[in-house]
C-alpha atoms as a PDB file:
ATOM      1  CA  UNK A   1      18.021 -28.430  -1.998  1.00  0.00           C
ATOM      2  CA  UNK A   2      15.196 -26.555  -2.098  1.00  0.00           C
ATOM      3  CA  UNK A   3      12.492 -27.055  -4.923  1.00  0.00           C
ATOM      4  CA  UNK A   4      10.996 -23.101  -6.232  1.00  0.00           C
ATOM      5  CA  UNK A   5       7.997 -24.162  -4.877  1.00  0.00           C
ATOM      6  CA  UNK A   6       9.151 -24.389  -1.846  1.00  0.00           C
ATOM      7  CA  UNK A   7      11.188 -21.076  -1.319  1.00  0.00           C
ATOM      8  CA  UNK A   8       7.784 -19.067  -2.650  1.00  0.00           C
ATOM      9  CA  UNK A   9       5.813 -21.143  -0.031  1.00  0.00           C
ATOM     10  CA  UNK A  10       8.621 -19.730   2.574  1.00  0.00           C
ATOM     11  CA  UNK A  11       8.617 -16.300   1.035  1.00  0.00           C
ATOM     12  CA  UNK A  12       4.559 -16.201   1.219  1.00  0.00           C
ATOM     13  CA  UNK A  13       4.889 -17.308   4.989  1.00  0.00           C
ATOM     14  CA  UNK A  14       7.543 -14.183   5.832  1.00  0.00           C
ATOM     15  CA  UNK A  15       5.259 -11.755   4.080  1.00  0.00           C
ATOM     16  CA  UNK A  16       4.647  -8.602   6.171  1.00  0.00           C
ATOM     17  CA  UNK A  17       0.693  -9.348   6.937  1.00  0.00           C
ATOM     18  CA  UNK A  18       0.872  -5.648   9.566  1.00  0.00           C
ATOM     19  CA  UNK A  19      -1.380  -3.033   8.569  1.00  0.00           C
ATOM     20  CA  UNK A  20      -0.287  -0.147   6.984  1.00  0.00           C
ATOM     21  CA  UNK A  21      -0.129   2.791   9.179  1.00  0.00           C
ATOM     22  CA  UNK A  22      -1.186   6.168   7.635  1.00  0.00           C
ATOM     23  CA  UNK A  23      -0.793   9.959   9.184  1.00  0.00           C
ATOM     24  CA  UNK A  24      -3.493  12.048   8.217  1.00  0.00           C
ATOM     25  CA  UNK A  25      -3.336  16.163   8.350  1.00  0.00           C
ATOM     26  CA  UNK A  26      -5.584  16.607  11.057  1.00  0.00           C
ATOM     27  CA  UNK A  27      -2.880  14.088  12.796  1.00  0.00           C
ATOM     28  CA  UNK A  28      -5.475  11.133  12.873  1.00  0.00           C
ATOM     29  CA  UNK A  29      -3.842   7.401  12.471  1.00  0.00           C
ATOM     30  CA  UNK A  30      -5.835   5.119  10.114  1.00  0.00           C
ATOM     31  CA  UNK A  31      -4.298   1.655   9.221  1.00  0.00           C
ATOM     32  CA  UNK A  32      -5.345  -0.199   6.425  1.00  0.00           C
ATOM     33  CA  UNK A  33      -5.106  -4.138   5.962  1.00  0.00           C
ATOM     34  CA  UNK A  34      -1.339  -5.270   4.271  1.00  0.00           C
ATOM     35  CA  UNK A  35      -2.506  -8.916   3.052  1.00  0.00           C
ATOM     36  CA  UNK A  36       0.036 -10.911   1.078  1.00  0.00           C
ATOM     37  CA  UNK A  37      -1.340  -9.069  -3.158  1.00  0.00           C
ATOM     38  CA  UNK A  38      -3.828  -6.435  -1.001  1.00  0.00           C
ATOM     39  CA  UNK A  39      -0.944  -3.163  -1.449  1.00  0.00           C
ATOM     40  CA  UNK A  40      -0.199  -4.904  -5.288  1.00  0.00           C
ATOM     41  CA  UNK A  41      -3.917  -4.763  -6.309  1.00  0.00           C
ATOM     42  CA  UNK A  42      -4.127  -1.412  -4.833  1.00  0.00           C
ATOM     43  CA  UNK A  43      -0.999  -0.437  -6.918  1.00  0.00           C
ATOM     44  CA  UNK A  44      -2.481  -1.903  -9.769  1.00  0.00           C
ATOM     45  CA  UNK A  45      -5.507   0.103  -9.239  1.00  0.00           C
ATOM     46  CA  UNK A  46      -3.960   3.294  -9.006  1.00  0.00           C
ATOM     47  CA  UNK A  47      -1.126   2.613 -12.015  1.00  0.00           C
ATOM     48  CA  UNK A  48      -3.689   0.978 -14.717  1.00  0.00           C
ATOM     49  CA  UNK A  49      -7.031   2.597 -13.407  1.00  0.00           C
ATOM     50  CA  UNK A  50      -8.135  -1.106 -12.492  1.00  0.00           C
ATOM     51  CA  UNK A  51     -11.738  -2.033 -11.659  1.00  0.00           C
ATOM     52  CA  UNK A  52     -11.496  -1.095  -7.732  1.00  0.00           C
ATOM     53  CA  UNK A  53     -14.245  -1.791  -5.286  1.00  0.00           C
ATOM     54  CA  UNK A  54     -15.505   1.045  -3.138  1.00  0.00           C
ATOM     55  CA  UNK A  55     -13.954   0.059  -0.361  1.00  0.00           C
ATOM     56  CA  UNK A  56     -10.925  -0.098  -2.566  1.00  0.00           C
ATOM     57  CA  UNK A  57     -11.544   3.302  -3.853  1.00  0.00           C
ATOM     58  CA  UNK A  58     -12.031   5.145   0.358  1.00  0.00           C
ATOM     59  CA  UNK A  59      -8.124   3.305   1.153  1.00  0.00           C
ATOM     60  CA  UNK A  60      -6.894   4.840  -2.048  1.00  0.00           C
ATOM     61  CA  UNK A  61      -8.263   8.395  -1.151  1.00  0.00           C
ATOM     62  CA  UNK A  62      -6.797   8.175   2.701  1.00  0.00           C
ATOM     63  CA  UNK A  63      -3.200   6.630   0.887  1.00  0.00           C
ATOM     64  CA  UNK A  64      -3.364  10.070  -1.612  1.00  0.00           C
ATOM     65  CA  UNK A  65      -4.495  12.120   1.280  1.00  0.00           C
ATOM     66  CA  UNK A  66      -2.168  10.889   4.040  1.00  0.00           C
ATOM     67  CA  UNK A  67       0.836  13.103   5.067  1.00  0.00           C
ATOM     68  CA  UNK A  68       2.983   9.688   6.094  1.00  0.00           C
ATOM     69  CA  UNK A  69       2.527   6.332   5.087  1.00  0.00           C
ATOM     70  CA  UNK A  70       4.518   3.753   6.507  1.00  0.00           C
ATOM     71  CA  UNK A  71       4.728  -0.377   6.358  1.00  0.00           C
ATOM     72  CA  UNK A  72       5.648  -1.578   9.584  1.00  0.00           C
ATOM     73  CA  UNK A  73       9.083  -3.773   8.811  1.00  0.00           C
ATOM     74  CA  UNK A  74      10.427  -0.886   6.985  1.00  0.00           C
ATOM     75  CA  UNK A  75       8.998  -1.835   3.442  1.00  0.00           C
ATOM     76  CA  UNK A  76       9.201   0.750   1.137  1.00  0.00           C
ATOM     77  CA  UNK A  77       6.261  -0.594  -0.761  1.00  0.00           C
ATOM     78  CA  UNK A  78       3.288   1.635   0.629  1.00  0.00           C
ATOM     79  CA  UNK A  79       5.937   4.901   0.008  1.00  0.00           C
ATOM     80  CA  UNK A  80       5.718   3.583  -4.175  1.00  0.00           C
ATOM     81  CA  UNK A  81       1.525   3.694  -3.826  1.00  0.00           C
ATOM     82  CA  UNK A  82       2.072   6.967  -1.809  1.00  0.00           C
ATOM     83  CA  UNK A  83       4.130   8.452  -4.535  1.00  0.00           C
ATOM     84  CA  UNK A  84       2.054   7.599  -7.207  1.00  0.00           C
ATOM     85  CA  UNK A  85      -1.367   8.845  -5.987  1.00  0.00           C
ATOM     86  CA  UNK A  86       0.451  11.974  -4.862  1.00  0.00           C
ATOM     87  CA  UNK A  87      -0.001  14.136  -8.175  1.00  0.00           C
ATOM     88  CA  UNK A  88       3.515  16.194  -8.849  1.00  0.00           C
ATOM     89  CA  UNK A  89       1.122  19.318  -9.890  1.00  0.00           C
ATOM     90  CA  UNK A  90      -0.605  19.438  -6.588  1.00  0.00           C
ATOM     91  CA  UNK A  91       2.748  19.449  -4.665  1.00  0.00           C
ATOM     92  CA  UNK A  92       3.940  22.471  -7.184  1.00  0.00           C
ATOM     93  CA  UNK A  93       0.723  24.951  -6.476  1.00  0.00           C
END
């Protein structure tokens, strides 16, 4: 049997490491490094207006700016960051 240790060791290993893939409106394709916390500290930064980096700060702006996001494996994570940068007033003027 398994110990938990070593089922998150397995689950870290099978963690989607692709980059995300972003559509932009002028139709230009920017990808973005997916490490194993990089799209949870980028959700953290745009939920609890965490301490971000610059660099940080440009990935957010193309994420809110994009007109697709996607997370190659079919996650659905990126479309939860998506979703929260994109601001419901915007989408209603």
């Amino acid at each position: 049997m398994k110990t938990i240790r070593q089922r998150l060791e397995a689950l870290e290993r099978d963690l989607n490491t692709e980059p995300l893939i972003l559509t932009m409106p002028d139709g230009r394709i920017v990808t973005i490094p997916n490490g194993a916390d990089y799209l949870l500290r980028l959700l953290g930064i745009a939920i609890r207006s965490e301490t971000a980096s610059p660099e940080e700060l440009a990935r957010l702006e193309l994420v809110r700016t994009c007109t697709r996001c996607r997370e190659p494996g079919g996650s659905l994570f990126a479309e939860l960051i998506c979703a929260v940068l994109h601001d419901p007033a915007e989408a209603s003027t």
